[in-house]
Structures are given as C-alpha cells and as structure tokens.
Protein backbone atom coordinates (compact mmCIF):
# COMPACT_ATOMS: atom_id res chain seq x y z
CA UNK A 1 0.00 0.00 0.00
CA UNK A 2 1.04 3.01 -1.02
CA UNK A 3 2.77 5.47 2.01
CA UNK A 4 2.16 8.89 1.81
CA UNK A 5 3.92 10.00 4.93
CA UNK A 6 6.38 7.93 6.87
CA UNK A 7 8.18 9.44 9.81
CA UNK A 8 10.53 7.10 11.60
CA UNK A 9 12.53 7.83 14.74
CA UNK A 10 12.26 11.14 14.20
CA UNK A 11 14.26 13.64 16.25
CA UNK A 12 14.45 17.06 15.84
CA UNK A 13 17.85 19.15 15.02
CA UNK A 14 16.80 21.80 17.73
CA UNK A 15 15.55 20.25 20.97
CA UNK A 16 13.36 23.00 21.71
CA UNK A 17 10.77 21.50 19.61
CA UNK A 18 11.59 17.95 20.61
CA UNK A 19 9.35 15.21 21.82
CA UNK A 20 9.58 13.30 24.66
CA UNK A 21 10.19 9.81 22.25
CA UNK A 22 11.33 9.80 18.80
CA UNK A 23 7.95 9.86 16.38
CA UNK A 24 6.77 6.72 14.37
CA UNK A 25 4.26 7.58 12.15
CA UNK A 26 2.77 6.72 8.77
CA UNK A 27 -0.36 7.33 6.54
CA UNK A 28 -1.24 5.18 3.92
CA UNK A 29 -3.56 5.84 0.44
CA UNK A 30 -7.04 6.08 1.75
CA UNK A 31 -6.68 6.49 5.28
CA UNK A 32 -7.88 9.68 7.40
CA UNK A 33 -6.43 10.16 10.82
CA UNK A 34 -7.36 12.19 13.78
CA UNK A 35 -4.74 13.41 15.48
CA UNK A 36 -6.10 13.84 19.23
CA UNK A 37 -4.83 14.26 23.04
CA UNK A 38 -4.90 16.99 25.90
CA UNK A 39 -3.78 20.40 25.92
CA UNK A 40 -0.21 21.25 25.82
CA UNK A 41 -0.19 17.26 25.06
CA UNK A 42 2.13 18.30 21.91
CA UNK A 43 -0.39 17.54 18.87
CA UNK A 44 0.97 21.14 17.56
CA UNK A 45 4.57 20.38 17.57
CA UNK A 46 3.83 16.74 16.36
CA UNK A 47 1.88 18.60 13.50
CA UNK A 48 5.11 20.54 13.04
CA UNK A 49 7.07 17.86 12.17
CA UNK A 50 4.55 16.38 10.09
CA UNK A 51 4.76 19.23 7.74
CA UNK A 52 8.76 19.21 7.88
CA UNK A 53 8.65 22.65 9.67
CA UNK A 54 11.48 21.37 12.07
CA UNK A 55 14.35 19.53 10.39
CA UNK A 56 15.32 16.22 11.97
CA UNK A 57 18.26 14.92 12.96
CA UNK A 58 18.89 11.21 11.16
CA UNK A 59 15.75 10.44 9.37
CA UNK A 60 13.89 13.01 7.15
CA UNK A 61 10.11 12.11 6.76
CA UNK A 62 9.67 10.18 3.39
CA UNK A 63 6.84 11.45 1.48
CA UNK A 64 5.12 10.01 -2.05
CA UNK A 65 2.35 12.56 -3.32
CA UNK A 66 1.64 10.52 -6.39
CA UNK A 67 -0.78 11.16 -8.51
CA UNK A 68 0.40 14.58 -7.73
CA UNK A 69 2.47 16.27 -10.19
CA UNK A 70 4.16 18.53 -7.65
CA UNK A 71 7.31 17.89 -5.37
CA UNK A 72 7.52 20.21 -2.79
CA UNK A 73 6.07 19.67 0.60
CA UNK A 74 4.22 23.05 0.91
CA UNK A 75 2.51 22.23 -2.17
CA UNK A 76 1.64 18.68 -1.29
CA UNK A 77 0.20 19.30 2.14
CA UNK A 78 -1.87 22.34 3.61
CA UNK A 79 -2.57 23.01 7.12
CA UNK A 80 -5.20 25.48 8.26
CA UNK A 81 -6.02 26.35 11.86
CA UNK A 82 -9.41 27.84 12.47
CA UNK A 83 -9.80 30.87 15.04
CA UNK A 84 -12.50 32.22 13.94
CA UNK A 85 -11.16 35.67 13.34
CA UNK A 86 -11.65 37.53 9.97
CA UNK A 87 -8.24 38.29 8.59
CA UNK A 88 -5.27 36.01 7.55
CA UNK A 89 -3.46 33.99 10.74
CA UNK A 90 -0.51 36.51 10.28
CA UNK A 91 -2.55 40.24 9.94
CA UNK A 92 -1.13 42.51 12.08
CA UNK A 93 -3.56 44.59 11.74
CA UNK A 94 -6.45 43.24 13.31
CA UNK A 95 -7.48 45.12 16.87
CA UNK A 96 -10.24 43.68 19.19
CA UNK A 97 -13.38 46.30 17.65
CA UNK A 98 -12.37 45.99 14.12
CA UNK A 99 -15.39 43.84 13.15
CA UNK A 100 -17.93 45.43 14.92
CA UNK A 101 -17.00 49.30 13.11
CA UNK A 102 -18.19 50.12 9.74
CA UNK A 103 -15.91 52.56 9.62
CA UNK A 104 -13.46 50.29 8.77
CA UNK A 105 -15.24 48.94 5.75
CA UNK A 106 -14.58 50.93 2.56
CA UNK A 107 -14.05 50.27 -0.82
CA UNK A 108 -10.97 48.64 -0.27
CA UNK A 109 -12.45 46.34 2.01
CA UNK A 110 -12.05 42.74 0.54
CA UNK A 111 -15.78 40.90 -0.25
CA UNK A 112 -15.03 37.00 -0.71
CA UNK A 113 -15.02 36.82 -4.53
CA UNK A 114 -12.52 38.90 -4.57
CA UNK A 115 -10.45 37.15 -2.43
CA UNK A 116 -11.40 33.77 -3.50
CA UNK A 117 -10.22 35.23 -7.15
CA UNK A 118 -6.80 35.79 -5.63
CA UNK A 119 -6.58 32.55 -3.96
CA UNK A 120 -7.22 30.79 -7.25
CA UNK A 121 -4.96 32.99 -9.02
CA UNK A 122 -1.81 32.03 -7.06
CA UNK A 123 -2.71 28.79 -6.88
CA UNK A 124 -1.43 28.02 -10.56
CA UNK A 125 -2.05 28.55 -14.06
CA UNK A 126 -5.62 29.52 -15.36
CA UNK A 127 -6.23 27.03 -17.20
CA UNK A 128 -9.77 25.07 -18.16
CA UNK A 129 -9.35 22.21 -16.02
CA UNK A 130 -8.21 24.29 -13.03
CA UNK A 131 -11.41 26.76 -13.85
CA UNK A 132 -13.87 23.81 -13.72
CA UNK A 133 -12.44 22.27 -10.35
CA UNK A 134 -13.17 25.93 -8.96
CA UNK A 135 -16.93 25.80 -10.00
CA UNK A 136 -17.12 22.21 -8.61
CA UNK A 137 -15.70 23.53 -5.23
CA UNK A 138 -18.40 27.05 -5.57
CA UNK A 139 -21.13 24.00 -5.90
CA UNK A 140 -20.07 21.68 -3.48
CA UNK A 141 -19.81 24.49 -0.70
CA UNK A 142 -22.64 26.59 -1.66
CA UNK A 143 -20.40 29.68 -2.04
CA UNK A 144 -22.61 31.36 -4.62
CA UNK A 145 -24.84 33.41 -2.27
CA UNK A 146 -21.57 34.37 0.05
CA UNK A 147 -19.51 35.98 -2.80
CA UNK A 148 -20.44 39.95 -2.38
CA UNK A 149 -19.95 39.56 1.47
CA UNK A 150 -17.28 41.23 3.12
CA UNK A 151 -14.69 38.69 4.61
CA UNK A 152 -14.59 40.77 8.17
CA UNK A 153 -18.29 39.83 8.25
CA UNK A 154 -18.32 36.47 7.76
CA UNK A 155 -19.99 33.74 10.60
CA UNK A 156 -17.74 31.23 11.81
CA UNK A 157 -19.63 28.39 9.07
CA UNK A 158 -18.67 31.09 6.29
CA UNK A 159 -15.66 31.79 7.50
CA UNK A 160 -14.44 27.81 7.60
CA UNK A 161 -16.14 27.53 3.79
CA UNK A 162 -13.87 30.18 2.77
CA UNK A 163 -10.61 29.20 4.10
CA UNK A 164 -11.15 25.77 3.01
CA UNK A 165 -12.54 26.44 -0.67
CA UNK A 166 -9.02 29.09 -0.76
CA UNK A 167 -6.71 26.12 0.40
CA UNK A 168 -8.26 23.10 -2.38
CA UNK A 169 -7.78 25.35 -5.21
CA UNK A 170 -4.06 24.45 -5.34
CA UNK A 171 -5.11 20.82 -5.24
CA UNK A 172 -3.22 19.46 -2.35
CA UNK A 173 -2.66 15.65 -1.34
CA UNK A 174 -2.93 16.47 2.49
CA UNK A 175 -5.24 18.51 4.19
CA UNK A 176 -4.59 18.80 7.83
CA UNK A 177 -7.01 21.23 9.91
CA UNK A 178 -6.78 22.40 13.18
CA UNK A 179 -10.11 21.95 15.45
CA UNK A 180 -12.07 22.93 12.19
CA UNK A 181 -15.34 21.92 14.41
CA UNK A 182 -14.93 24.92 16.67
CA UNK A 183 -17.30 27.66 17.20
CA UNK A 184 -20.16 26.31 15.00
CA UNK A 185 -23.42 25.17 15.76
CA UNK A 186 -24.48 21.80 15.24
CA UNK A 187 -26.37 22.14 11.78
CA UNK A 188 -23.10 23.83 10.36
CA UNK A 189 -20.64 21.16 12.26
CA UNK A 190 -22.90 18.55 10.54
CA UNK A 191 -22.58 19.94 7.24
CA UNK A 192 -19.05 20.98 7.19
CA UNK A 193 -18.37 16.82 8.55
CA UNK A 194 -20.55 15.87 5.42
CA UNK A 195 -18.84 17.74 3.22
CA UNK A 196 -15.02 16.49 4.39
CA UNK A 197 -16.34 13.31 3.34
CA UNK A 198 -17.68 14.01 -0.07
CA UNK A 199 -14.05 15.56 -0.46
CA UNK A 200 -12.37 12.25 1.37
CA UNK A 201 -14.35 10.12 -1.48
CA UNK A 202 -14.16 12.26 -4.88
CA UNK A 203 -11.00 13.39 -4.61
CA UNK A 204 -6.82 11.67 -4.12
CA UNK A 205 -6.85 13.86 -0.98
CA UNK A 206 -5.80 12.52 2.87
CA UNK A 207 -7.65 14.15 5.42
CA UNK A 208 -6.03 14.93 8.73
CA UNK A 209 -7.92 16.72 11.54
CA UNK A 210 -6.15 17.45 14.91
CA UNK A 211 -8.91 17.31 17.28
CA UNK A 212 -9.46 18.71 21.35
CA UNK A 213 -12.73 17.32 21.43
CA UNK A 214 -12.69 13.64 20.86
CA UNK A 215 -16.44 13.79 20.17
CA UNK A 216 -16.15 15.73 17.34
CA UNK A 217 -14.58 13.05 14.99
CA UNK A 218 -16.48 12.56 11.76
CA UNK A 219 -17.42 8.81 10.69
CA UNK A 220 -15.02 9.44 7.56
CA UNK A 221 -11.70 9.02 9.75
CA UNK A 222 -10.40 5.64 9.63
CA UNK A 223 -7.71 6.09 12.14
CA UNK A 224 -6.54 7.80 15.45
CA UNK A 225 -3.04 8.98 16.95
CA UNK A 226 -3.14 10.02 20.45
CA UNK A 227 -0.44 12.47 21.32
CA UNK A 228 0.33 12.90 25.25
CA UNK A 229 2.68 13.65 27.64
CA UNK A 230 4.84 14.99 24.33
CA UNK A 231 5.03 11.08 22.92
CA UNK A 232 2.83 10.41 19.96
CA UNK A 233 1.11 6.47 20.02
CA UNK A 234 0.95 4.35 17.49
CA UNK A 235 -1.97 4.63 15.34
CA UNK A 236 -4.79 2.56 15.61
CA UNK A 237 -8.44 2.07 13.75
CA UNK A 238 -11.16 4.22 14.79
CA UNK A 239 -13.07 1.59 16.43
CA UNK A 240 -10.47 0.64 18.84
CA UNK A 241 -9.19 4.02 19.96
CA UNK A 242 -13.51 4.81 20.75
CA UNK A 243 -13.69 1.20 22.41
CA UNK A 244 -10.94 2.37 24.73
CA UNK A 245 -11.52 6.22 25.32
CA UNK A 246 -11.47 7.63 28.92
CA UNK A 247 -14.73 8.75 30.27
CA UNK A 248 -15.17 12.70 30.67
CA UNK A 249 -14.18 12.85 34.36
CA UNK A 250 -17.18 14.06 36.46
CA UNK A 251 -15.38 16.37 38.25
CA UNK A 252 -12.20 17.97 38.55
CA UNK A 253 -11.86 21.68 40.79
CA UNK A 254 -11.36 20.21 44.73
CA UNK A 255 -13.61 20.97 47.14
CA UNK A 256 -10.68 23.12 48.84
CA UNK A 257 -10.15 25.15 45.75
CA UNK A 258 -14.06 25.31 44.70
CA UNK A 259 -14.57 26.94 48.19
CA UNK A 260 -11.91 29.31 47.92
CA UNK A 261 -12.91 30.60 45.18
CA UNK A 262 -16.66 31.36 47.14
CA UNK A 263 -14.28 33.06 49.71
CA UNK A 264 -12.57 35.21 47.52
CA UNK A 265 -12.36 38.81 49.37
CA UNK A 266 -15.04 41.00 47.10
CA UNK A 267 -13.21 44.10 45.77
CA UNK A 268 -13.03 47.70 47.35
CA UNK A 269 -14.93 48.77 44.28
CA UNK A 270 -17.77 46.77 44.27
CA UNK A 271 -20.83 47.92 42.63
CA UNK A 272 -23.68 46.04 42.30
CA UNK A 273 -26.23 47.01 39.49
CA UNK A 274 -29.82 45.60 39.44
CA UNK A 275 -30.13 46.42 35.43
CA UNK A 276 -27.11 44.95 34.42
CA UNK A 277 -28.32 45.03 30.74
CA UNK A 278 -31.61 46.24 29.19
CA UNK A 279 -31.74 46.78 25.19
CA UNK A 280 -35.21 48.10 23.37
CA UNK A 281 -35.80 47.29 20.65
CA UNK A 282 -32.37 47.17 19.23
CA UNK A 283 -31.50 46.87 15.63
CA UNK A 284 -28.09 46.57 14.20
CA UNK A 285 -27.38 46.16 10.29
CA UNK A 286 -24.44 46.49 8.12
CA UNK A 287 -25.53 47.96 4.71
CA UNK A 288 -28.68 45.73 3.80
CA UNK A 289 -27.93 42.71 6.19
CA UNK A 290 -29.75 43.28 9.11
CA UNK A 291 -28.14 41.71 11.89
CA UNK A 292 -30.35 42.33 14.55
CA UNK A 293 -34.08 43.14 14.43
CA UNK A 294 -36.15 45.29 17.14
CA UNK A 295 -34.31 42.97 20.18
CA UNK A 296 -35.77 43.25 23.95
CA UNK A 297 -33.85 41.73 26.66
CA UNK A 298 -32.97 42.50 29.97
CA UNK A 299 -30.05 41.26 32.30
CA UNK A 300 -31.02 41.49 35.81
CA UNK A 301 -28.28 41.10 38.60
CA UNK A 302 -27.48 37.41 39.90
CA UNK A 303 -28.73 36.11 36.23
CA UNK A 304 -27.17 33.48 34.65
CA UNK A 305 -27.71 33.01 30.84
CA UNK A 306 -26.71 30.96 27.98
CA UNK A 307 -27.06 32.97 25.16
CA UNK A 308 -27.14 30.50 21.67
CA UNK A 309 -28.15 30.85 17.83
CA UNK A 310 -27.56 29.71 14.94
CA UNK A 311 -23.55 31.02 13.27
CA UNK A 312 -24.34 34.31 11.93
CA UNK A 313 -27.91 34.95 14.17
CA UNK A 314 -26.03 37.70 15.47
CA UNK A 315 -24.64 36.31 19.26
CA UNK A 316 -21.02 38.02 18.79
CA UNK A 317 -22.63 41.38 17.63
CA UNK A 318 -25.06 41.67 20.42
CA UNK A 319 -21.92 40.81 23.20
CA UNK A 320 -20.29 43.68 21.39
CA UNK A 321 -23.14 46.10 22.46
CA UNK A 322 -22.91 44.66 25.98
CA UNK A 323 -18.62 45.20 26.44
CA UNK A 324 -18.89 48.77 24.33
CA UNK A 325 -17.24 47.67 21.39
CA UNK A 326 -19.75 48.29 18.93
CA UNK A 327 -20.18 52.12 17.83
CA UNK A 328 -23.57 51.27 16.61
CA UNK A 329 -24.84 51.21 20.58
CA UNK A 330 -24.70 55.12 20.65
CA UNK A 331 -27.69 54.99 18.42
CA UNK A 332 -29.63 52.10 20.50
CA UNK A 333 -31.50 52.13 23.16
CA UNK A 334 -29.23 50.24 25.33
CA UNK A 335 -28.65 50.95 29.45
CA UNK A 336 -25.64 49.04 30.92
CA UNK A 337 -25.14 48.53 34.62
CA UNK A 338 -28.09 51.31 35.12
CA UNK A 339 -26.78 53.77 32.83
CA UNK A 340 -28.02 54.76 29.56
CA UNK A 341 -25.64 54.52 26.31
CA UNK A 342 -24.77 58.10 25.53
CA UNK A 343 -24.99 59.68 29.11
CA UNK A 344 -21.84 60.44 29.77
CA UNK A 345 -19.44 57.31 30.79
CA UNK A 346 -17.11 56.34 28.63
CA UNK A 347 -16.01 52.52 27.36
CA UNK A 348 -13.99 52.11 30.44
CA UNK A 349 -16.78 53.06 33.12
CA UNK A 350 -18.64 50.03 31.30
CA UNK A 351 -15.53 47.42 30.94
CA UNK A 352 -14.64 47.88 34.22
CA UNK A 353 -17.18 45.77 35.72
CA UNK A 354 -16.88 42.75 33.08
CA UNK A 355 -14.63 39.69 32.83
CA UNK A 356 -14.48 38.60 29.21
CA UNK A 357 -12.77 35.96 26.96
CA UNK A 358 -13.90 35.61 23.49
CA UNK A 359 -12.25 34.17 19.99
CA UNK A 360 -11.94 38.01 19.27
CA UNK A 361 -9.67 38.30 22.31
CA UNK A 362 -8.06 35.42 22.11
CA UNK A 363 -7.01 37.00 18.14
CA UNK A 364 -5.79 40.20 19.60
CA UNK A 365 -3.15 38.45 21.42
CA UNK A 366 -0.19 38.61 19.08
CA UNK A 367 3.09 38.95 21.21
CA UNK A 368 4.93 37.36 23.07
CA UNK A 369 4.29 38.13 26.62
CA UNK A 370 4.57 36.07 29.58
CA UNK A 371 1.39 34.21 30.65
CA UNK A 372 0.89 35.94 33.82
CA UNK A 373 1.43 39.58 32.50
CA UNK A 374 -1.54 38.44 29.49
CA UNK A 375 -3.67 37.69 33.14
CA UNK A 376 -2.63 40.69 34.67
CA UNK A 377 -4.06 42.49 31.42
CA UNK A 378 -7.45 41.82 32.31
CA UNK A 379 -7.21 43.87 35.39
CA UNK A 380 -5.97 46.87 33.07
CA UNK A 381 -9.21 46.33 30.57
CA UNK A 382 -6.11 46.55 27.95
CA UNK A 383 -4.73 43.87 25.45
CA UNK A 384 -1.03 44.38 26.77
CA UNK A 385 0.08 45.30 30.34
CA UNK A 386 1.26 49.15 30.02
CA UNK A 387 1.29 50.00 33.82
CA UNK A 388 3.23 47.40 36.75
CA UNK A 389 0.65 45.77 38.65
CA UNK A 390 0.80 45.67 42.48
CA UNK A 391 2.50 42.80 44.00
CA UNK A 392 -1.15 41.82 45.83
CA UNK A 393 -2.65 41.83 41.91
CA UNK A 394 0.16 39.64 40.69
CA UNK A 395 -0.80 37.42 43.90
CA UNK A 396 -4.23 37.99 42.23
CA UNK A 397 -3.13 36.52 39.20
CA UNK A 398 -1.05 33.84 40.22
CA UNK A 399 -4.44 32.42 42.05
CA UNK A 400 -6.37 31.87 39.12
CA UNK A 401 -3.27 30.73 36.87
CA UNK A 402 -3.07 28.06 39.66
CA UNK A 403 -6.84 27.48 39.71
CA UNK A 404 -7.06 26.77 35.86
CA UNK A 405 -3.96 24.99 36.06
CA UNK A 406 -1.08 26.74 34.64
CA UNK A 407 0.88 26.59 37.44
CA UNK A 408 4.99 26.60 36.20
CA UNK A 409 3.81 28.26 33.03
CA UNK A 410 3.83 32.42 35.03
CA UNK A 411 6.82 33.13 32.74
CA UNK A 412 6.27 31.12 29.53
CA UNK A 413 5.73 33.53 26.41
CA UNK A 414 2.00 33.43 25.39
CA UNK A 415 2.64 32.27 21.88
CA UNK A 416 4.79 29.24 23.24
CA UNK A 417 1.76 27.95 24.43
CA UNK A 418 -0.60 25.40 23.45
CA UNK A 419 -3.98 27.22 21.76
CA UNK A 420 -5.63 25.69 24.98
CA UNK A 421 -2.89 26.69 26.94
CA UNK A 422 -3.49 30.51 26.04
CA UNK A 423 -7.74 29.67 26.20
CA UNK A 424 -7.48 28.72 29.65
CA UNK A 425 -4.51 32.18 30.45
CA UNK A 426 -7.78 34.10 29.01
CA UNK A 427 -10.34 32.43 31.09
CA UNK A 428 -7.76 33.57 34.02
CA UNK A 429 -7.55 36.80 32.80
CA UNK A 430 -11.32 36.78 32.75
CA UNK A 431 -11.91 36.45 36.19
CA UNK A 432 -8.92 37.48 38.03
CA UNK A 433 -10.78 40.93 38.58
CA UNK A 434 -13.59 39.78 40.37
CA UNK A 435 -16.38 40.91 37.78
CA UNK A 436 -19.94 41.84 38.47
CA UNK A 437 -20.66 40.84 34.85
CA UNK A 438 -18.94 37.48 33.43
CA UNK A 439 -19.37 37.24 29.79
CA UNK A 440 -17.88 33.42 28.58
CA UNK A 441 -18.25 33.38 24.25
CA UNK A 442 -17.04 29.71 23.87
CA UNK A 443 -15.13 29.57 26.89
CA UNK A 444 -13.96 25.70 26.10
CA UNK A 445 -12.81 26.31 22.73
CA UNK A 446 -10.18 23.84 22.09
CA UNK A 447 -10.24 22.43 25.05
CA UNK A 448 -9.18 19.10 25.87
CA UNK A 449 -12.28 16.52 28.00
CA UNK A 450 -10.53 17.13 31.46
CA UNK A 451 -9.85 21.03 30.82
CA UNK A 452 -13.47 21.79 29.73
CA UNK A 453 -14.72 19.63 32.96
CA UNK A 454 -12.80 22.25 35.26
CA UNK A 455 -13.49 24.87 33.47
CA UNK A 456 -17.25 24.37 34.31
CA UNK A 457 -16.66 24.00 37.92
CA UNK A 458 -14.76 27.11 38.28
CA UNK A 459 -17.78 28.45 36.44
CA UNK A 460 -20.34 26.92 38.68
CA UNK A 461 -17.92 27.60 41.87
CA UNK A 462 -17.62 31.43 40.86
CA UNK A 463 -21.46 31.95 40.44
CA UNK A 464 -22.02 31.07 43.94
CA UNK A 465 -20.38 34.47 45.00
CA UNK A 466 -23.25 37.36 46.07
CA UNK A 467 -24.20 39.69 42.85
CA UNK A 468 -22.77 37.29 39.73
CA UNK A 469 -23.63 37.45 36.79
CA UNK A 470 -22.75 35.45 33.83
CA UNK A 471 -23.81 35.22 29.58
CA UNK A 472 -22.07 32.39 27.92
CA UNK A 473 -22.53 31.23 24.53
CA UNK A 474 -21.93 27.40 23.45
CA UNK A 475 -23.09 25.88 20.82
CA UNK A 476 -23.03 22.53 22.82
CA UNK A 477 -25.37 22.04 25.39
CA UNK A 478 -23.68 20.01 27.27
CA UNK A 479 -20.82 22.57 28.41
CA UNK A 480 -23.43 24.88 29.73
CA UNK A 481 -22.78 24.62 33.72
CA UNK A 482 -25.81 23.31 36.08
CA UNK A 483 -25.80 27.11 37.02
CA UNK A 484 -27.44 28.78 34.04
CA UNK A 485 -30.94 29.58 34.99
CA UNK A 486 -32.21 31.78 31.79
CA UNK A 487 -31.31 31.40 28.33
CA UNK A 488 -31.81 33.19 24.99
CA UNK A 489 -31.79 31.94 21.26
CA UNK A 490 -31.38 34.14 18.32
CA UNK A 491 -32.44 33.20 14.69
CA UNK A 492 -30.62 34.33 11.96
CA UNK A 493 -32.09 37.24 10.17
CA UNK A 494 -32.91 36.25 6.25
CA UNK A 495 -33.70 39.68 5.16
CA UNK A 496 -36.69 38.56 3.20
C-alpha cells in the first residue's frame, strides 16, 4: 500500500521542539487520521514535524504525493487552523473592535469573490481544467450566495467555507485542519463533517484533523493517533481508539479550591447594578444585512444566561453592544449597569465591571508576553500590560493561573503555548478581577475533555459568590454549567 507520509525515529535538530520519544508515524492511500490528546499534550509540535517545519536529525520524513504532479512539501500538504477571526493567521492589523466598526469597511475592504479570485490565481495557471475544479468547489460548498460579502463579516460556518474552498484550489494531497469543528453550531458542524467526506471520497486527498474534542470526529476518519505527555502512540483504527476512550471525568476543581474561590475577598470597588443590561428594541445592520431586528432583553443582577443561535444569528454582535465595542450602541437604546448609552461614561466606566474571553480576544493576542502579565491584562481592561501591577494583583493573578492549572507556566511567552494553553490564560484573565458581569463566548474552545470539565466548575464555583452574573454562549449544550438559569436563542435574520 502506497505510504504517503512515513516518519521514523524522528528527532528534531533543535531540541526545543523535541518530543519526549522519537515519532513513528505513517499514513497510507485512503486512510484519514485524527490526530487527538490533551492540551499542551504536543499535537501542535507533532503537527510541526509532520509538515517538515522542524528539520530532523537522522531520518527526514519520506513522502510520495503521487498522482500529484508537484514535489515540494508546501505544495503537497496544507494546514489550516481555524480561530475564527476575519483576517489572515498573520494580519497585524487586526485590533479587538475591528469587526464590529463600519468605519473600517470601505471600498478597499475585501468581499469573498474577490479574495477567492486571488486565492485561485496564485494557486497556478488559469487554465480550463483548473477553472472547472473551482466551479465544482463554488457548488459543493454553496459559495454562490456568500460571494459579495465582506470577509470581516463572515460567521464562523462562512468563514471555515472560505478558508477551506481558498486552500483546495491548489489541489493538495494532504489537508490537515486544526479543530475545524470549533465555534459552530451543530447544523453547520454537521454539514461541514458531510462535506469532508464528499471531499475524502471524490478526490486523491488525505484528510487529517487534529482534534481537542474527541467527540467531534467525523465517521469518515479511519484512524486515530493520540499524542500525550509529548510522545505520539501508534496509530490505531477508529473503532479501537472509541472502544478504549477515557470517560469525561465528572469532576475535577477540589472541594478546597471550589470553596476558595466562594471566599474570595469581594473588591473595594464593588458595585452592584440591578439592570445589568436592558436593550429596546435594538437593531443593528451592516448595509442591507440586518443583523439584529427590534431585540428586547434584559439582564437582571445574579442572572445566569446561555445565550445561543444559529452562526451568523447575530450572538457576537449583540456581546459587542454589551462590552462597548460596537459604535452602533450610541444609536440604541441600550442601558448598561443602570446607565443609559450616551450619558456620559465612557467605554472604560462600562468594561470595568466585566470579565471577558472571546475568539476576538483570544485573536488580539499577538506577542509574546509572559502568561501571567496576558492575566494581569485583564485587570488593566487593555490587550497588553502598560502600567506594573501591584505585588497583591500579581498574587491575584497567580491564584487563578493556579486554579485553571497553569501553574509553572507564570513566565512562559503566550505564543509558546498550546492554543488551549493561552484559552485557559484568558479564562484567568477573565476572572482574576472579580467581575460583576462574566461574559464566557465559547469559553472551552479547544479544550481538551478534562480542561473543559474544570473549566465548568470554576464556572459553577464562581457563580455562587453574592451579585454574579454570567452570559455564555456554546453551541453545545452540554458545556453549559448546572448554574445557568435563563437562556436566549437568536435566529438568523434572512432579510426577506
């Protein structure tokens, strides 16, 4: 059987980026893998290595792309990670309210025909056969009714059509994706598994997914590789590695630690508000899409609730009214923590009393910064840390690192990190000021079975405290925490 990739005793030159064993791997014609295991487990680096991004020692990985035409690695095998953020993985550019300001879009602000046109383009020569494998992948997707949309406004489901229908266009013989199931909702995960198989079956493509959520693998993948403790296991058939998964523990936050977290000193500048939020019929649009349409809904203090929707209902938009990061809420009739949008208090007054972690925040993150300064952030309302924190607020923050588990990681540069690594920094930077207002938008992103388990009981052990209150959006309902006690679903707008 033919071998596409075959990786033995591999060691890496620079042992930085080494595992804890030497990696045996291999993928044969027809087989998809997942690639799956806990945070900071080393599926990333294992990934890395994969892709020949770190040159080995001894033994190069032996590759054979046929029926492909092309040599080279990078044009053999694509990797795409999914964040759910609405630029390339490398824009600089991007800042936290970008999406939410029309301002920003302008003529020169790309729509996704355009850029699908430049994807294509690069790809390799125009020629007929390349021109009809780009109307096959329009059809396949259902691109047609996205292509005058700007690519800032794009749901997550859009957003994963687009980066995918970019990436086939130069025909590769490996796709690997990165937790590609994230942030949708379960119509849109179903469709986007459906349609990796119709790709999986039509096409001389191997399909590799790297996977936090063990759940999520589609029926298409014939094999897994669990990666853990930085050792990668052999590969075995999808029926074994389900016959012999571990449980989803039913607990994982001590009693000791869940009640000190209840016993947490409340801050000096408590304020407790009884209208925490209260919109009137609120309507936000964006040229002719409306977004949302004549909303009513009122937060009082103490509430807990889940706040879900279909991708592109509008969930993100209306938690950008709430943390003041949408310009449209001047002209709303919106009154946060008791005061009226437009009476005075600035974006500050309003931030100061919310804990937040979002994919939008978790983008914004781009340098290098130790974990616990990222933490420390959070009591600043700022991205980076521009003032030195008290030693009692880095005691502060070394609490929660502890609490979420990231003990031994205070000094380890943010983008060294696993992506659940820096999810669960966020979540500490979330909470470490003691917030009247907790607002969660897919707190367990990439989250690993145990991590997601103790994230909920923080959640649950937090909400205990006098005056909480908490939104969180999931799009699975079984990461909601037994604490939620109102809820609110949004239908996407059609515009008819």
């Amino acid at each position: 059987m033919q071998k596409i990739i075959s990786i033995k005793n591999g060691v890496t030159r620079m042992p930085e980026w080494r595992m804890a064993d030497p990696v045996n791997f291999e993928t044969c014609d027809g087989e998809h893998i997942a690639i799956v295991g806990p945070n900071g487990g080393g599926k990333s680096m294992f990934v890395d290595i994969i892709v020949g991004r770190h040159p080995l020692l001894m033994h190069d990985p032996d590759y054979d792309f046929s029926p492909s035409q092309k040599t080279m690695v990078s044009d053999n095998i694509k990797y795409i990670t999914f964040r759910d953020t609405y630029g390339g993985d490398n824009d600089r550019t991007y800042f936290l309210q970008q999406r939410w300001n029309q301002l920003e879009i302008d003529e020169n602000t790309p729509i996704v025909k355009d850029k699908l046109e430049e994807a294509y383009q690069m790809a390799g020569e125009d020629t007929p056969e390349r021109r009809a494998l780009q109307q096959h992948i329009y059809e396949l997707f259902h691109m047609q009714h996205l292509m005058d949309k700007y690519t800032i406004l794009l749901s997550s489901g859009e957003l994963r059509k687009f980066k995918l229908a970019s990436t086939l266009f130069s025909e590769p013989r490996v796709l690997i994706m990165d937790n590609p199931f994230i942030g949708l909702d379960a119509e849109t995960r179903d469709q986007l598994k459906e349609l990796l198989k119709t790709l999986s079956s039509e096409r001389a493509l191997q399909i590799i997914l790297v996977l936090s959520k063990s759940d999520d693998i589609p029926d298409f993948i014939t094999h897994v590789v669990e990666v853990k403790d930085m050792k990668v296991l052999p590969k075995v058939t999808l029926a074994e590695y389900l016959a012999g998964r571990e449980s989803v523990p039913a607990h994982v936050l001590s009693p000791e630690m869940e009640q000190t977290i209840v016993d947490q000193p409340y801050s000096d500048r408590e304020y407790h508000s009884q209208e925490v939020v209260k919109m009137n019929k609120v309507r936000i649009q964006y040229g002719e899409r409306i977004i949302l349409n004549d909303l009513d809904w009122t937060v009082m203090n103490g509430e807990r609730w889940a706040l879900s929707g279909q991708n592109g209902a509008g969930k993100s938009t209306l938690l950008s009214l709430v943390c003041a990061d949408n310009p449209q809420s001047y002209a709303c009739d919106i009154t946060l923590f008791d005061n009226p949008r437009g009476s005075g208090e600035s974006i500050w007054d309003i931030k100061k009393h919310i804990g937040y972690v979002s994919p939008e925040l978790h983008r914004s993150y781009q340098r290098d910064l130790p974990a616990i300064r990222i933490v420390a952030s959070g009591l600043m309302d700022s991205v980076g840390l521009y003032v030195k924190p008290k030693e009692e607020d880095m005691d502060k923050c070394r609490f929660w690192m502890k609490v979420f588990g990231l003990e031994g990681l205070e000094d380890r540069g943010f983008l060294k990190l696993s992506s659940g690594e820096q999810r669960l920094v966020l979540l500490a930077r979330a909470f470490v000021k003691d917030p009247e207002l907790l607002i969660l938008d897919e707190p367990l992103h990439g989250l690993d079975n145990r991590n997601r388990r103790l994230v909920k009981d923080v959640i649950e052990a937090f909400c205990r405290r006098q005056n909480k209150t908490m939104i969180m959006v999931t799009h699975y309902k079984e990461e909601l925490p037994a604490c939620i006690d109102h809820s609110i679903f949004l239908l996407r707008h059609t515009n008819d």
